[in-house]
C-alpha atoms as a PDB file:
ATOM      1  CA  UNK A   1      85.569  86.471 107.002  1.00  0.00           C
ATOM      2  CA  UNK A   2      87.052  89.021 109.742  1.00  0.00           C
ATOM      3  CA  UNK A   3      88.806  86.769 112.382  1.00  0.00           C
ATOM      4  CA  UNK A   4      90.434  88.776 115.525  1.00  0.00           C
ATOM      5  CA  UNK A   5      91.484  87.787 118.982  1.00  0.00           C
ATOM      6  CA  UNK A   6      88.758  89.264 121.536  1.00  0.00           C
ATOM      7  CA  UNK A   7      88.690  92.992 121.409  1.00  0.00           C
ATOM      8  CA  UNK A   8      91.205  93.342 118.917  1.00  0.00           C
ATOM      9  CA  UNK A   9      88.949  95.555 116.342  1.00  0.00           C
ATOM     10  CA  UNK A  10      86.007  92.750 115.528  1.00  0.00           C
ATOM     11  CA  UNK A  11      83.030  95.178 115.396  1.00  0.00           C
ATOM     12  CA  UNK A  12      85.160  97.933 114.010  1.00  0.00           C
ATOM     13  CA  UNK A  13      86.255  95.845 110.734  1.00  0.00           C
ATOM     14  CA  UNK A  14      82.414  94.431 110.473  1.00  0.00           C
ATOM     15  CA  UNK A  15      81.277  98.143 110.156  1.00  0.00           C
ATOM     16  CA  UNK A  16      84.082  98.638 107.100  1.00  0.00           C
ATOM     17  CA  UNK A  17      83.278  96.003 105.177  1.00  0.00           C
ATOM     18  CA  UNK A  18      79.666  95.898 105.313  1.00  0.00           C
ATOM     19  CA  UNK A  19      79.890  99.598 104.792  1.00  0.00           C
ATOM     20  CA  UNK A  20      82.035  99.436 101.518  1.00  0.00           C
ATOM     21  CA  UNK A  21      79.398  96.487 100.160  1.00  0.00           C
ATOM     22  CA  UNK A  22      76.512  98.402 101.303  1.00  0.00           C
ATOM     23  CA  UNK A  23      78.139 101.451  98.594  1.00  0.00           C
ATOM     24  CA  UNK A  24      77.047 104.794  98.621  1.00  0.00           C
ATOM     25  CA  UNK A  25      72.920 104.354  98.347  1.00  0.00           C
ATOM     26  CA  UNK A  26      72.499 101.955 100.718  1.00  0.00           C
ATOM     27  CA  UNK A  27      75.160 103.051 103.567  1.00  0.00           C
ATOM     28  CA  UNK A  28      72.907 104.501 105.820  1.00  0.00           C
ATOM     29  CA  UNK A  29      71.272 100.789 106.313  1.00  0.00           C
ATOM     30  CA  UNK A  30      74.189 100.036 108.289  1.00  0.00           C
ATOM     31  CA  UNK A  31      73.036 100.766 111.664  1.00  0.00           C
ATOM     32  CA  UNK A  32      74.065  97.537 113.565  1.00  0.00           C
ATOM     33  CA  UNK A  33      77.075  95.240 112.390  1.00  0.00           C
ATOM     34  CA  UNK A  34      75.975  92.297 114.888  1.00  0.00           C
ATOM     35  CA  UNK A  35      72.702  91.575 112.715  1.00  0.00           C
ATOM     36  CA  UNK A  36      74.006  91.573 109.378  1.00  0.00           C
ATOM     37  CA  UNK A  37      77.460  89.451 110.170  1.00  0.00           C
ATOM     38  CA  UNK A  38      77.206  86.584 112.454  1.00  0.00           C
ATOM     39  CA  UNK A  39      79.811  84.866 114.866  1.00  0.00           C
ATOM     40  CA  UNK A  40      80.602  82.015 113.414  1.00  0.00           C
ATOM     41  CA  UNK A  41      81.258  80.149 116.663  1.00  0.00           C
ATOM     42  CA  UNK A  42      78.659  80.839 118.874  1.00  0.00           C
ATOM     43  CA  UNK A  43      74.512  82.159 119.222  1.00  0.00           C
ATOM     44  CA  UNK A  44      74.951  86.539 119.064  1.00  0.00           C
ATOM     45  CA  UNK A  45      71.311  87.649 120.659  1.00  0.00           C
ATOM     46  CA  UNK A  46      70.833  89.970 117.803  1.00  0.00           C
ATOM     47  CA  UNK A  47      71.227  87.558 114.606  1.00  0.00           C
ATOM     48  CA  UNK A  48      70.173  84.064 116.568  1.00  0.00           C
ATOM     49  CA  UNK A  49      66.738  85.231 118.396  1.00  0.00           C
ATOM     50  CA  UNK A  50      66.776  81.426 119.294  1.00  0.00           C
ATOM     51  CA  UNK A  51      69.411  81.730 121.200  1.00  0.00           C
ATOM     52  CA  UNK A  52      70.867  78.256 119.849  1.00  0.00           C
ATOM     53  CA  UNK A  53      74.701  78.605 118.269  1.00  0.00           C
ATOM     54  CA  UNK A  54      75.135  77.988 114.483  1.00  0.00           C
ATOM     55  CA  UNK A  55      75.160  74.883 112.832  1.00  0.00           C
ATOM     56  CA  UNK A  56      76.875  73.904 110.102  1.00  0.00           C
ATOM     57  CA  UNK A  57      74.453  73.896 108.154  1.00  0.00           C
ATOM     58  CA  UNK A  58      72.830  76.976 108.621  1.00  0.00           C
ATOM     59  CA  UNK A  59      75.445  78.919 108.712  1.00  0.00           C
ATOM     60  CA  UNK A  60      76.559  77.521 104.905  1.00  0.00           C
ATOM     61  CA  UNK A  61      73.050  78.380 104.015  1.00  0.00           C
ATOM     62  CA  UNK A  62      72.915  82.150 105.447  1.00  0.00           C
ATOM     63  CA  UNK A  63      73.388  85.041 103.195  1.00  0.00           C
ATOM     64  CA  UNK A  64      72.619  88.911 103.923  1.00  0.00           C
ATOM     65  CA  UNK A  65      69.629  90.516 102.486  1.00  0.00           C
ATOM     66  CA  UNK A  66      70.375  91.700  99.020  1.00  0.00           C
ATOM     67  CA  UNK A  67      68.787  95.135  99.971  1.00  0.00           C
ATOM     68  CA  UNK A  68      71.767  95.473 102.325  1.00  0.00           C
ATOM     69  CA  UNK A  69      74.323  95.576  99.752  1.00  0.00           C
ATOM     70  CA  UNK A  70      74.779  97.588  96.616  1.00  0.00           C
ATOM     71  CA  UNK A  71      75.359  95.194  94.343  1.00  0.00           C
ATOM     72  CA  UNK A  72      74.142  91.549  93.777  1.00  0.00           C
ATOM     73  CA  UNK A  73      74.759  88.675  94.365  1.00  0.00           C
ATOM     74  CA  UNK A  74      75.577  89.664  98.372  1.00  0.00           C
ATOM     75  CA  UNK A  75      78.849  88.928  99.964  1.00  0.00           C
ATOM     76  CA  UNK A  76      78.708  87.361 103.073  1.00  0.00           C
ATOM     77  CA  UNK A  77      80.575  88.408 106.140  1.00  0.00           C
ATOM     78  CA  UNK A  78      81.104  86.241 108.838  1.00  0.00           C
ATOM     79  CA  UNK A  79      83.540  87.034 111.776  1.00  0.00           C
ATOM     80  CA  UNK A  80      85.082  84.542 114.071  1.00  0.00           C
ATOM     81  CA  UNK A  81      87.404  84.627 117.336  1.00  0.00           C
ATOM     82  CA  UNK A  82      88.664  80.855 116.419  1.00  0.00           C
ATOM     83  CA  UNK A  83      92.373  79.817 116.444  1.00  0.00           C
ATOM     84  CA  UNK A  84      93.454  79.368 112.636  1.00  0.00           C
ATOM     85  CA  UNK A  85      92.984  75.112 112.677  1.00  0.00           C
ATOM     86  CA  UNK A  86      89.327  75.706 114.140  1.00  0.00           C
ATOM     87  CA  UNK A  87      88.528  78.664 110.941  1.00  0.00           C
ATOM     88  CA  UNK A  88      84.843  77.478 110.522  1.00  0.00           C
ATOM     89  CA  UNK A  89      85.333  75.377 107.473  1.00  0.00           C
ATOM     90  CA  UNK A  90      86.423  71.900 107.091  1.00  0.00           C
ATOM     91  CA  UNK A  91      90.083  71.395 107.525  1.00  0.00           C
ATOM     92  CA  UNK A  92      90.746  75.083 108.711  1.00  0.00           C
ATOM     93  CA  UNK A  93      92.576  77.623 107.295  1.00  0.00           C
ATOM     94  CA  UNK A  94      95.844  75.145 107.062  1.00  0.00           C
ATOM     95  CA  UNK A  95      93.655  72.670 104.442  1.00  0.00           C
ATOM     96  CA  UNK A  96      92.980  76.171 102.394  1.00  0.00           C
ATOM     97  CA  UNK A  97      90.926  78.625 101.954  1.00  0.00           C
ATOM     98  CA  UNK A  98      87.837  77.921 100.277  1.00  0.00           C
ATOM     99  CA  UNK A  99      87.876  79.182  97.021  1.00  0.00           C
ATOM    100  CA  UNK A 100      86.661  82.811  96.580  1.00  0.00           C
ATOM    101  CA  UNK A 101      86.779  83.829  99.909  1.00  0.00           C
ATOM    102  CA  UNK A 102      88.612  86.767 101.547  1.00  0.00           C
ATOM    103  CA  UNK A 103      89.829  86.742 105.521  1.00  0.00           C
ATOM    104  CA  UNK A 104      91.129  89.798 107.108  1.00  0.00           C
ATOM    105  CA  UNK A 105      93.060  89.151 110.484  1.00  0.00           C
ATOM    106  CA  UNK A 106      92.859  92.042 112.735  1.00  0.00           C
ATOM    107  CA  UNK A 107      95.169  92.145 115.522  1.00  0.00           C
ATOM    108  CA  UNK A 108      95.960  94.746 118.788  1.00  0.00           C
ATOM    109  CA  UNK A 109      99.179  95.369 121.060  1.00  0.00           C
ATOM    110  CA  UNK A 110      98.813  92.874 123.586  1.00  0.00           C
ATOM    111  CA  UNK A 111      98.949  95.612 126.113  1.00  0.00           C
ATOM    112  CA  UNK A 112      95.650  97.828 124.795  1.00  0.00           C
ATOM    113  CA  UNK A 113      94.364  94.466 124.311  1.00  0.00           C
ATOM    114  CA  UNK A 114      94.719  92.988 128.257  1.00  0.00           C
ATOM    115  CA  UNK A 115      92.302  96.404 129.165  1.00  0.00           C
ATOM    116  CA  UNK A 116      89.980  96.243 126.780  1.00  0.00           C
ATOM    117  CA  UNK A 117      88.930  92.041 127.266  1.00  0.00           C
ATOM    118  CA  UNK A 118      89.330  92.782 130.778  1.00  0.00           C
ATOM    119  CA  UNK A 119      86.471  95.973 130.615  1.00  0.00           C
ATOM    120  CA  UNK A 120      84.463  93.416 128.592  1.00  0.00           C
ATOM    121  CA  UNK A 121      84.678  90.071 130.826  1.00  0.00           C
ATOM    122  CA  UNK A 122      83.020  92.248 133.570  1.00  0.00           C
ATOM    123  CA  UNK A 123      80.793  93.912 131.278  1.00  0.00           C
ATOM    124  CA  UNK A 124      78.955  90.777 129.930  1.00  0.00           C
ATOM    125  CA  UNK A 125      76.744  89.047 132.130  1.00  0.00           C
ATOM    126  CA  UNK A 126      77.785  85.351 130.684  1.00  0.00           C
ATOM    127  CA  UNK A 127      81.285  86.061 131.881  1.00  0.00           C
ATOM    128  CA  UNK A 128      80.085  86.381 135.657  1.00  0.00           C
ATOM    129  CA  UNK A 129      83.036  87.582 136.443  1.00  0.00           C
ATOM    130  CA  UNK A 130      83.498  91.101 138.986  1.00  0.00           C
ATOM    131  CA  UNK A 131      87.480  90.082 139.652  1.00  0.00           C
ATOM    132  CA  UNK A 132      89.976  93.345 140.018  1.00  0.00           C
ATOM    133  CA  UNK A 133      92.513  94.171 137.349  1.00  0.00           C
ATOM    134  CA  UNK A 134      95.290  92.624 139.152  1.00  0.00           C
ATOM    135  CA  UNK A 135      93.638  89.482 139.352  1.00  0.00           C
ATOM    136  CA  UNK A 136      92.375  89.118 135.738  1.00  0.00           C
ATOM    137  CA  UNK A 137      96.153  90.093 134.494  1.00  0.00           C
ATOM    138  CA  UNK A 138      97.936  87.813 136.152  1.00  0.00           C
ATOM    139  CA  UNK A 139      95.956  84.904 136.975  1.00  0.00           C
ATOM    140  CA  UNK A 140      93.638  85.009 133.603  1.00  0.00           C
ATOM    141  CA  UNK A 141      95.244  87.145 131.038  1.00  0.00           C
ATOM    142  CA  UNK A 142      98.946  86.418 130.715  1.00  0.00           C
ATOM    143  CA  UNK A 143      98.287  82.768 131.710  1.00  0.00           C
ATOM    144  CA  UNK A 144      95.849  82.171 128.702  1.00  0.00           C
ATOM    145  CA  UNK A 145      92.362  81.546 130.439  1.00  0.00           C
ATOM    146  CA  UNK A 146      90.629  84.413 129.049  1.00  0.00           C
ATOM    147  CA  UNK A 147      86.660  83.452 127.769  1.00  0.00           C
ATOM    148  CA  UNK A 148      85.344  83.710 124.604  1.00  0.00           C
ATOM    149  CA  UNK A 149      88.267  81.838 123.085  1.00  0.00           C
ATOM    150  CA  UNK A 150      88.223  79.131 121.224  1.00  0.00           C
ATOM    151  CA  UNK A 151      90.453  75.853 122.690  1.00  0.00           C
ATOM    152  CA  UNK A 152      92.779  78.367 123.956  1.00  0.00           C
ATOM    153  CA  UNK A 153      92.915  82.031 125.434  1.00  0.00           C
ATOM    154  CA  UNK A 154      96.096  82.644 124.618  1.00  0.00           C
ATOM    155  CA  UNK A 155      96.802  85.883 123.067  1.00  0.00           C
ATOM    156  CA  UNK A 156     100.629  84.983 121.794  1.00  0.00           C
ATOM    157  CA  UNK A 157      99.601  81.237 120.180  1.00  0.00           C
ATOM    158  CA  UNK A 158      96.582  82.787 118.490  1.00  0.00           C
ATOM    159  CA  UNK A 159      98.565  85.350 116.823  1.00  0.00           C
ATOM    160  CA  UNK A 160     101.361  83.072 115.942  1.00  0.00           C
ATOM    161  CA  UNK A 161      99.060  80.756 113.959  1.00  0.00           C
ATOM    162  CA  UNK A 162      96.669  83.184 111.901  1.00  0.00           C
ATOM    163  CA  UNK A 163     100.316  85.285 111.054  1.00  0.00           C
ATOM    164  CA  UNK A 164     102.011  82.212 109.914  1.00  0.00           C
ATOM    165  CA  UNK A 165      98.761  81.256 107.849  1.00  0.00           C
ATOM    166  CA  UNK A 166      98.885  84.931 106.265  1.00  0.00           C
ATOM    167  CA  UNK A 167     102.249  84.265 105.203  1.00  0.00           C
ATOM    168  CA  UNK A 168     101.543  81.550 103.798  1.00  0.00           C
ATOM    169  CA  UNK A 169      98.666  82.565 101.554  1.00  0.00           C
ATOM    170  CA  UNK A 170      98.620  86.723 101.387  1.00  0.00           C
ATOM    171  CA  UNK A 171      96.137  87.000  98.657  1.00  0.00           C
ATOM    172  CA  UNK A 172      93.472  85.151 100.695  1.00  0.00           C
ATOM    173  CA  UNK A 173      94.409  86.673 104.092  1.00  0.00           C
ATOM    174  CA  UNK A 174      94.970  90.303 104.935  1.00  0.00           C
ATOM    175  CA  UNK A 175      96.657  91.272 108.060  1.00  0.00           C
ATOM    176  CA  UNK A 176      96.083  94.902 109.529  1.00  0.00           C
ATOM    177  CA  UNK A 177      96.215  96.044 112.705  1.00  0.00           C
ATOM    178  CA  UNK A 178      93.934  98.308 115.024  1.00  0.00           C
ATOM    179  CA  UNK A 179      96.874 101.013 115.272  1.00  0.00           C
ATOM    180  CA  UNK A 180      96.884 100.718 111.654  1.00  0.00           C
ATOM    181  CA  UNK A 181      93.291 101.511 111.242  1.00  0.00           C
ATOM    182  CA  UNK A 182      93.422 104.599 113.980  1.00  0.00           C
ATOM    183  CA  UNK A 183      96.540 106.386 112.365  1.00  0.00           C
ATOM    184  CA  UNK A 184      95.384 106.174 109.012  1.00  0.00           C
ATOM    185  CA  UNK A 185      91.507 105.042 108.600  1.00  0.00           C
ATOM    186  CA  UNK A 186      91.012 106.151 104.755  1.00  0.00           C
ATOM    187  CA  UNK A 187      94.039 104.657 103.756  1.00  0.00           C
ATOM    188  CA  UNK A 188      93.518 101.496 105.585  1.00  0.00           C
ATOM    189  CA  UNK A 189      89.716 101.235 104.284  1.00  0.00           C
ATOM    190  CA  UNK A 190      91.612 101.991 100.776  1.00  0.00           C
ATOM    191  CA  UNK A 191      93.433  98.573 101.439  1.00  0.00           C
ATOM    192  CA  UNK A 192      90.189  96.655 102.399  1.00  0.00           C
ATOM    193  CA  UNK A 193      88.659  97.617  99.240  1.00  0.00           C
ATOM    194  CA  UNK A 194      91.276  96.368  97.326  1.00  0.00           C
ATOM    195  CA  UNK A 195      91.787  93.151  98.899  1.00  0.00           C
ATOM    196  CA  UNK A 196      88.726  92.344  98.696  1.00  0.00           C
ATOM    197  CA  UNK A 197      87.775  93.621  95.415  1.00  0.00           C
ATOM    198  CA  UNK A 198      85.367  96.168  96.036  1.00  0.00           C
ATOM    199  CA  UNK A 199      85.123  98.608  93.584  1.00  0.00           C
ATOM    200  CA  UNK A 200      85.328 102.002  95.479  1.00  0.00           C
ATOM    201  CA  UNK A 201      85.693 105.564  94.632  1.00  0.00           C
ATOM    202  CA  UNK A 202      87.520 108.190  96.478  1.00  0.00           C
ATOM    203  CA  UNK A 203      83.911 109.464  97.452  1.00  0.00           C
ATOM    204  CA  UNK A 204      82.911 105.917  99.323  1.00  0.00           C
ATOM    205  CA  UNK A 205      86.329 105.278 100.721  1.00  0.00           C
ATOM    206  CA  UNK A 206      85.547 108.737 102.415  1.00  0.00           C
ATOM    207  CA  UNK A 207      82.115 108.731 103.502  1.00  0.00           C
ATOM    208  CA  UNK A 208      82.867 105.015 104.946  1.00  0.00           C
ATOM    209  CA  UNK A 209      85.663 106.669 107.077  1.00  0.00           C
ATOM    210  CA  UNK A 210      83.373 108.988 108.143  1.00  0.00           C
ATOM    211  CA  UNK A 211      80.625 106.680 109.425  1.00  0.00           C
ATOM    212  CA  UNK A 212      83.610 104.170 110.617  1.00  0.00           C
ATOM    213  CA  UNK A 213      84.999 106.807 112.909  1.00  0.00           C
ATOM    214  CA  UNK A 214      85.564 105.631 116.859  1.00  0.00           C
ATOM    215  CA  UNK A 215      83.303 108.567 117.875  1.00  0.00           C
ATOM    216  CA  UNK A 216      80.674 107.792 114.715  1.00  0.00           C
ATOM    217  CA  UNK A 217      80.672 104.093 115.694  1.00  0.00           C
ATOM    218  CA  UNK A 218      79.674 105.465 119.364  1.00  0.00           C
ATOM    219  CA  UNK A 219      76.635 107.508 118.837  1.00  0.00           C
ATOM    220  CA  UNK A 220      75.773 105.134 116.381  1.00  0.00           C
ATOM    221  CA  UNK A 221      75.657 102.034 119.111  1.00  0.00           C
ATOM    222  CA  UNK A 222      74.013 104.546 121.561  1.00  0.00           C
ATOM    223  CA  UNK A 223      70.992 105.214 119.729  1.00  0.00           C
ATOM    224  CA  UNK A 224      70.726 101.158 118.264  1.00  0.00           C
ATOM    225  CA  UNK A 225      71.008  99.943 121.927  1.00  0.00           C
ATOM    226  CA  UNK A 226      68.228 102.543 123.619  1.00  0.00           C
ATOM    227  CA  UNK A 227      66.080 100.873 120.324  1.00  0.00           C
ATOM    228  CA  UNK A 228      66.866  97.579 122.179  1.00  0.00           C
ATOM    229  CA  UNK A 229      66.177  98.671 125.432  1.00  0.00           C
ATOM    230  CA  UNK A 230      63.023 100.170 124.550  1.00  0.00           C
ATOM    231  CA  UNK A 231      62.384  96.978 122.932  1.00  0.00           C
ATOM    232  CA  UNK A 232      62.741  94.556 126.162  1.00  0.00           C
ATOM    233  CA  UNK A 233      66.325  92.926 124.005  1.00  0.00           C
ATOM    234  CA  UNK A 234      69.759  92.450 125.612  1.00  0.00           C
ATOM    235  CA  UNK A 235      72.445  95.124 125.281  1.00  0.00           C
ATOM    236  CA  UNK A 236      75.677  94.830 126.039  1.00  0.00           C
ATOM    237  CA  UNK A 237      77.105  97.738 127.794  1.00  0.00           C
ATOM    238  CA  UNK A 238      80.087  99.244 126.555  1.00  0.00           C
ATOM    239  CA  UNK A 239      80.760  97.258 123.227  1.00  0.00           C
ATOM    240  CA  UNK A 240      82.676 100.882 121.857  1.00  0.00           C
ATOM    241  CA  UNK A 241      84.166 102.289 124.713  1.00  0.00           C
ATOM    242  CA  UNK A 242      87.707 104.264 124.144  1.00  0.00           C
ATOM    243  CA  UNK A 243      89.004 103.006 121.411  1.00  0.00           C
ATOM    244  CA  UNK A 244      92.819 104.817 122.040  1.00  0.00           C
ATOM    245  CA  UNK A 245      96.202 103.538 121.098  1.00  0.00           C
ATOM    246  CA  UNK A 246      98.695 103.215 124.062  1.00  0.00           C
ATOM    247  CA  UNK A 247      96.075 103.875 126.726  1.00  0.00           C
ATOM    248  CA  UNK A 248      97.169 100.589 128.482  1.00  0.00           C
ATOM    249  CA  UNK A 249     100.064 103.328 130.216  1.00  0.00           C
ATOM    250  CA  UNK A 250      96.751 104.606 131.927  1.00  0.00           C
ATOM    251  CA  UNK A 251      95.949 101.243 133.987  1.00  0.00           C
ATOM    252  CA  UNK A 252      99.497  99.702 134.391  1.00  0.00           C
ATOM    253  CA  UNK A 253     101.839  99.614 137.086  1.00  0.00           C
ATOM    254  CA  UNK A 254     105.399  99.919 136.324  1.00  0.00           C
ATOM    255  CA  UNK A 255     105.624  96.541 137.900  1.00  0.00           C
ATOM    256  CA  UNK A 256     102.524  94.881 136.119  1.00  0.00           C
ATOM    257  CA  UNK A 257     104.209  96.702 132.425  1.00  0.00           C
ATOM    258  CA  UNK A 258     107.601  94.967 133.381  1.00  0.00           C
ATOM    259  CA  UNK A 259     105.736  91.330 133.750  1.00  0.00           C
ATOM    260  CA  UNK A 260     103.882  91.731 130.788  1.00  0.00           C
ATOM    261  CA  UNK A 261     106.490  92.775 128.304  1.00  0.00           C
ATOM    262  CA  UNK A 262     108.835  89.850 130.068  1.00  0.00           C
ATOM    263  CA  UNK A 263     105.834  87.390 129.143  1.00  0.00           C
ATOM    264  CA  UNK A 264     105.430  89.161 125.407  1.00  0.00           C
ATOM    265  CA  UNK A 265     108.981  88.656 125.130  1.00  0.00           C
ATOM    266  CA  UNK A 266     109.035  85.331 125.673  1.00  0.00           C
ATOM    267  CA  UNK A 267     106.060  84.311 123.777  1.00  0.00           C
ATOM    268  CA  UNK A 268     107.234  86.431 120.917  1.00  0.00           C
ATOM    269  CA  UNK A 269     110.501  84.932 120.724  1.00  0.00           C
ATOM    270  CA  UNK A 270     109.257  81.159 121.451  1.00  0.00           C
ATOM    271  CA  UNK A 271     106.185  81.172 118.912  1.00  0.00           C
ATOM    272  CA  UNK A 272     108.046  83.725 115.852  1.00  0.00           C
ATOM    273  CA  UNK A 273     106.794  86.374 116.569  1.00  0.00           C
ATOM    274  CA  UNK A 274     108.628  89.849 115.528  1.00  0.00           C
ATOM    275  CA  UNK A 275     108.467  91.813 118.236  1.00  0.00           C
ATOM    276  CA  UNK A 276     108.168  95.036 116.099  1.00  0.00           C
ATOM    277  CA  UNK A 277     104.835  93.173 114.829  1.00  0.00           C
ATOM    278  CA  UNK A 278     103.004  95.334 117.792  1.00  0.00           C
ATOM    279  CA  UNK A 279     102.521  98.591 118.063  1.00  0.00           C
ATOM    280  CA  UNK A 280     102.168  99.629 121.287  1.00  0.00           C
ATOM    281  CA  UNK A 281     101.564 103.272 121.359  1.00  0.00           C
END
């Protein structure tokens, strides 16, 4: 399972792993993450035509097509946005992982983070949201009313209770960050591999890098949405967009930096956070 705050590197991990599982012969079958690893937590257009969200049930029952992935039996992948005690299995991550099963935590600097959600609330129509930056900063970001979170939309308390959990139980849950993954992408999808025991060679670490790339990943998306388009289905605009470390300095004030690094202070220090845990660029 990939679980990640909002636009903290969701689709980007979904295209590693199901790349790596898909192995060499089958890689180029990876065209569109969304359909082949659901969200756990809510309908996703592309893998729930129904539009209904998951149930229980179903989603225990769903598995990939095994002419998606190299070998067989499949390996699901299912990401989620939850807070660790609402992990989409009974008792949550804190009653244990269920045996067998591998979660990798992807986090962002809270700064790169704050742009990124706030480029996506106005970018998807369920949001119906058009506010300015200023507005969804201070009155929506640092506060902890951001959508698309589960119980809470706080940044800082979602990150304090999946890193505790890692802590806790390392060989179930990985922790790697988006900064991670852009200054070293072959060594990071080395890592994934091997936490998740996937058997790769130096020859599939490196052609999963290459169809992982930020600017791969974008020409990819282009030509999978103008299918949907063509097709009469939803898109949603802008789902790769920069993909940069530190380009937060681009939209903040000095003023708006000071008030978020007082707030990421604070929460940092308050929840155990190490402040060195963020990268920012």
């Amino acid at each position: 399972m990939i679980a990640t705050f909002p636009k903290c590197g969701t689709t980007w991990m979904q295209q590693i792993v199901l790349s790596l599982l898909a192995g060499s012969e089958k890689l180029e079958l990876v065209k569109d993450p969304f359909k082949l690893s659901p969200w756990a937590e809510t309908s996703n257009g592309d893998d729930r035509p129904n539009g209904k969200p998951w149930t229980a049930d179903e989603l225990n029952e769903w598995s990939p097509s095994p002419d998606l992935q190299a070998k067989s039996p499949t390996r699901r992948v299912i990401k989620t946005h939850a807070r660790v005690k609402l992990a989409p299995w009974a008792g949550g991550v804190p009653g244990g992982v269920p045996s067998g099963a591998k979660i990798i935590v992807v986090t962002r600097n809270p700064f790169d983070t704050a742009v990124s959600l706030f480029h996506h609330t106005r970018d998807v129509l369920i949001c119906n949201y058009n506010g300015p930056w200023e507005h969804f900063l201070e009155e929506l970001y640092i506060p902890g009313k951001v959508p698309q979170c589960s119980e809470s939309g706080s940044f800082w308390k979602w990150q304090a209770g999946w890193r505790k959990a890692h802590t806790a139980q390392p060989d179930a849950i990985a922790w790697i960050s988006f900064e991670e993954l852009k200054a070293d992408l072959p060594g990071c999808i080395r890592r994934i591999a091997a936490f998740c025991n996937i058997d790769a060679s130096d020859e599939l670490i490196a052609q999963v890098a290459g169809v992982s790339d930020f600017a791969a990943m974008k020409k990819q998306f282009a030509e999978v949405d103008a299918a949907k388009v063509k097709a009469g289905t939803r898109v949603k605009k802008n789902h790769i967009r920069e993909g940069k470390v530190g380009a937060w300095r681009n939209q903040f004030t000095p003023e708006q930096e000071a008030m978020l690094m007082a707030h990421h202070t604070k929460q940092c220090k308050a929840l155990g956070l190490p402040l060195d845990l963020f990268q920012l660029g």
